[in-house]
C-alpha atoms as a PDB file:
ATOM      1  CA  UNK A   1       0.000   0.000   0.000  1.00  0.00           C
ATOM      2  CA  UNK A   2       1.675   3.457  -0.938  1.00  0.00           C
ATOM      3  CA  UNK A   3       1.411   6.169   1.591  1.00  0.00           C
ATOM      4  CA  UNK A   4      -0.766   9.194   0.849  1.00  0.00           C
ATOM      5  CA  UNK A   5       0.420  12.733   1.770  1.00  0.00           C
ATOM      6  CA  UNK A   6      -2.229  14.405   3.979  1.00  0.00           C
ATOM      7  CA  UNK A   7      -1.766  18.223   3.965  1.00  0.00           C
ATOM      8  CA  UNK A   8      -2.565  19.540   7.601  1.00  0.00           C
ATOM      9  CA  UNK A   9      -4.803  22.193   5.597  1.00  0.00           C
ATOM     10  CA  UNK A  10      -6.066  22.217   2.002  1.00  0.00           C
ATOM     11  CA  UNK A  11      -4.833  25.302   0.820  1.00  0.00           C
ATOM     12  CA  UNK A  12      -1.586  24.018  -0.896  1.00  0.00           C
ATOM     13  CA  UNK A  13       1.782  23.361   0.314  1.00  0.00           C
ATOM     14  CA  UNK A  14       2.499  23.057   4.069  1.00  0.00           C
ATOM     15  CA  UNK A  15       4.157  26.477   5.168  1.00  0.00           C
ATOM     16  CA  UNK A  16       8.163  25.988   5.356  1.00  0.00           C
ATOM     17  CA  UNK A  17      10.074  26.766   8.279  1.00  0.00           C
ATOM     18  CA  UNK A  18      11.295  30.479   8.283  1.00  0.00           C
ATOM     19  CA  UNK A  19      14.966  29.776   8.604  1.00  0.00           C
ATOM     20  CA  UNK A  20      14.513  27.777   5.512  1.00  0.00           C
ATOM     21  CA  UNK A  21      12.631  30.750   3.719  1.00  0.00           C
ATOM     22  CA  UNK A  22      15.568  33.467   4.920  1.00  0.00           C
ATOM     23  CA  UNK A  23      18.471  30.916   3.763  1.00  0.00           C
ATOM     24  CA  UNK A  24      17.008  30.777   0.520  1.00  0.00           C
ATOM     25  CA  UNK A  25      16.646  34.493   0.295  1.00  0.00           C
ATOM     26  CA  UNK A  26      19.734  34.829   0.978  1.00  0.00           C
ATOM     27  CA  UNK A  27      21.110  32.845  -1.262  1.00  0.00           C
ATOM     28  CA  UNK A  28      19.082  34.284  -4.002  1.00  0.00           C
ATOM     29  CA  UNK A  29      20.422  37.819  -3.379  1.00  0.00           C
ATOM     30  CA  UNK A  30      23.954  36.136  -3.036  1.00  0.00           C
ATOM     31  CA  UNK A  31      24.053  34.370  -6.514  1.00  0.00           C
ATOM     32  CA  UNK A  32      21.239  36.848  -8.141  1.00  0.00           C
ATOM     33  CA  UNK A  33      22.199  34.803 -11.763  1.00  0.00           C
ATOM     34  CA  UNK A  34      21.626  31.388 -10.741  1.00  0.00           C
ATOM     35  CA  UNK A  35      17.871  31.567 -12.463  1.00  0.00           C
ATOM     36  CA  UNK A  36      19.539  33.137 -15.695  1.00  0.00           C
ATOM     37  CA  UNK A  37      22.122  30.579 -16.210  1.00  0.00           C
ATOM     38  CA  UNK A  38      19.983  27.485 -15.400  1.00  0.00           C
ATOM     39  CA  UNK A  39      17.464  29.064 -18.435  1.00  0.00           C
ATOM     40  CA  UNK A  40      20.278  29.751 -20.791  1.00  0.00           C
ATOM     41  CA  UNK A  41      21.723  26.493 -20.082  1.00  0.00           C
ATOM     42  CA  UNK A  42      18.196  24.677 -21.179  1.00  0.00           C
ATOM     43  CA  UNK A  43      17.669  27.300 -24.171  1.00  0.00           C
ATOM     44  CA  UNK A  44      21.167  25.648 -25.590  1.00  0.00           C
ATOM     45  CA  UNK A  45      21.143  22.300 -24.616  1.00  0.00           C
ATOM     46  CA  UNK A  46      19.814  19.946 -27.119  1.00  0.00           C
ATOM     47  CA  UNK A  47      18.343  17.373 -25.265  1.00  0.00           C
ATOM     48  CA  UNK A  48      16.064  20.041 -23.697  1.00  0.00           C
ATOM     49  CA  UNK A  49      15.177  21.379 -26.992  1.00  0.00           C
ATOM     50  CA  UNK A  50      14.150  17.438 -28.538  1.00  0.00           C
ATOM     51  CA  UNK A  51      12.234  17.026 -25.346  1.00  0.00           C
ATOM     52  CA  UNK A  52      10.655  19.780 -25.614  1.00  0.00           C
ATOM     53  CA  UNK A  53       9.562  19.501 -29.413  1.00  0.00           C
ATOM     54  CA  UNK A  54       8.270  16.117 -28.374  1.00  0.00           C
ATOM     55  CA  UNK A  55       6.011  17.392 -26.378  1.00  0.00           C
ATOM     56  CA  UNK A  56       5.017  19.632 -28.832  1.00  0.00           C
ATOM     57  CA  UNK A  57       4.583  16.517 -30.940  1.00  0.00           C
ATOM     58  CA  UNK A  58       2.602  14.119 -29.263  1.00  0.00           C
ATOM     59  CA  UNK A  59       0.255  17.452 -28.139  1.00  0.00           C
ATOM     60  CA  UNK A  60      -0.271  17.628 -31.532  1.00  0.00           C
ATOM     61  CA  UNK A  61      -0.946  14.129 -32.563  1.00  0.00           C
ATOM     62  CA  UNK A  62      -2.102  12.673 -29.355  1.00  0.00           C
ATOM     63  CA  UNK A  63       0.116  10.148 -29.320  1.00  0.00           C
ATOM     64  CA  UNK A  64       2.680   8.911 -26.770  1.00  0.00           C
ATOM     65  CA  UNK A  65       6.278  10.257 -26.331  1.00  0.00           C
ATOM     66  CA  UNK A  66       7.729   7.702 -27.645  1.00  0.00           C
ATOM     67  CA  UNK A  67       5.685   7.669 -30.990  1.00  0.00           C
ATOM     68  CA  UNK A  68       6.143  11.575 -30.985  1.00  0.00           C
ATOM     69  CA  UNK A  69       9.996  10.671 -30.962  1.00  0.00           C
ATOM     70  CA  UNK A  70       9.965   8.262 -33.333  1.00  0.00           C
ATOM     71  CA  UNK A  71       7.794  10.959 -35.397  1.00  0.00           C
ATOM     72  CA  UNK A  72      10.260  13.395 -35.705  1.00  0.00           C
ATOM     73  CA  UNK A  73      13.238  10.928 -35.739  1.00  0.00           C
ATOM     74  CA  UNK A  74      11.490   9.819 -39.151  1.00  0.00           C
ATOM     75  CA  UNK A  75      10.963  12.948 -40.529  1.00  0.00           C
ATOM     76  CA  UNK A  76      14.685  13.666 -40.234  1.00  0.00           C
ATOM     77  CA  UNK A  77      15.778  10.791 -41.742  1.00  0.00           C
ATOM     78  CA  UNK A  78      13.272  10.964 -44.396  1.00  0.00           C
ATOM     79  CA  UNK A  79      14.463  14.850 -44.753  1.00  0.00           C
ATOM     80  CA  UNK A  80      18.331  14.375 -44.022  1.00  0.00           C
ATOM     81  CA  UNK A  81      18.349  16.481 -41.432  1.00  0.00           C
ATOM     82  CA  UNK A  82      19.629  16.463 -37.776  1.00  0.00           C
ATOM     83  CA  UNK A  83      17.017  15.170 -35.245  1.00  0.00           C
ATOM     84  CA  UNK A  84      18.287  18.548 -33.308  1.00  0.00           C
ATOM     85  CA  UNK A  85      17.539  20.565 -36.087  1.00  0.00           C
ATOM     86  CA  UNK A  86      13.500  19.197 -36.633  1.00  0.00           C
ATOM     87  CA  UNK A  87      13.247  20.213 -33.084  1.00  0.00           C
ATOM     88  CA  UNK A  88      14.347  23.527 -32.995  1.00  0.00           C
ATOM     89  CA  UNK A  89      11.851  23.987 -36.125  1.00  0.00           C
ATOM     90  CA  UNK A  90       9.344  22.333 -33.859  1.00  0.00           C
ATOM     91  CA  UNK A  91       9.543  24.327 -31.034  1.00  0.00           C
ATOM     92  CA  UNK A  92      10.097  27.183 -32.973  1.00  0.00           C
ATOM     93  CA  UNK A  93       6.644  26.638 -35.023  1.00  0.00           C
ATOM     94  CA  UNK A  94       8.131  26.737 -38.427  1.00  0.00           C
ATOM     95  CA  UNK A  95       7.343  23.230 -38.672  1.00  0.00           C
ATOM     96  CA  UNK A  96       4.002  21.355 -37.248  1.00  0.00           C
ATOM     97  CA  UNK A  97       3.415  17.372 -37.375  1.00  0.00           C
ATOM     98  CA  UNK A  98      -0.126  16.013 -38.857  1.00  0.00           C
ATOM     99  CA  UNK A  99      -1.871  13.343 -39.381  1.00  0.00           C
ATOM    100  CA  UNK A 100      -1.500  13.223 -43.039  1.00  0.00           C
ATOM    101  CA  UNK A 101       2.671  13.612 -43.110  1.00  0.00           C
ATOM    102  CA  UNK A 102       3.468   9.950 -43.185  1.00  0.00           C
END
């Protein structure tokens, strides 16, 4: 049997303890670029990028991930083109997956 999480009240998170809360602001004002490089690291790495355009994908097929993947793999093989590349075009919209592209 898997345990169940039973919030003392229903209103969201339980409150966390205020040392907690000032450490953290603390360290935001102490490293106020953290946020910035964890973005532009995601924005440039492609593995990000192809998991994000399969999303994209199998939101616009309804299919699973894996299909999605195996989608766009497909279409860049069919295309010669770099799996990277379809997904960039993907997330980018120049380049939407239908029904009828088989």
């Amino acid at each position: 049997m898997t345990k169940k999480w039973t919030y003392l009240n229903s209103n969201g998170r339980p409150p966390i303890n205020d040392a907690i809360a000032a450490l953290i602001e603390r360290m935001a004002r102490e490293n106020p670029t953290w946020g910035y490089q964890c973005r532009r690291r995601a924005e440039t790495d492609p593995l990000t990028t192809i998991h994000q355009a399969t999303g994209i994908v199998l939101a616009q097929l309804g299919v699973s991930a894996a299909q999605a993947l195996a989608r766009m793999r497909g279409y860049a093989f069919v295309e010669q083109r770099l799996l990277i590349d379809v997904a960039r075009d993907v997330v980018s919209r120049r380049l939407q997956f239908t029904e009828q592209m088989r």
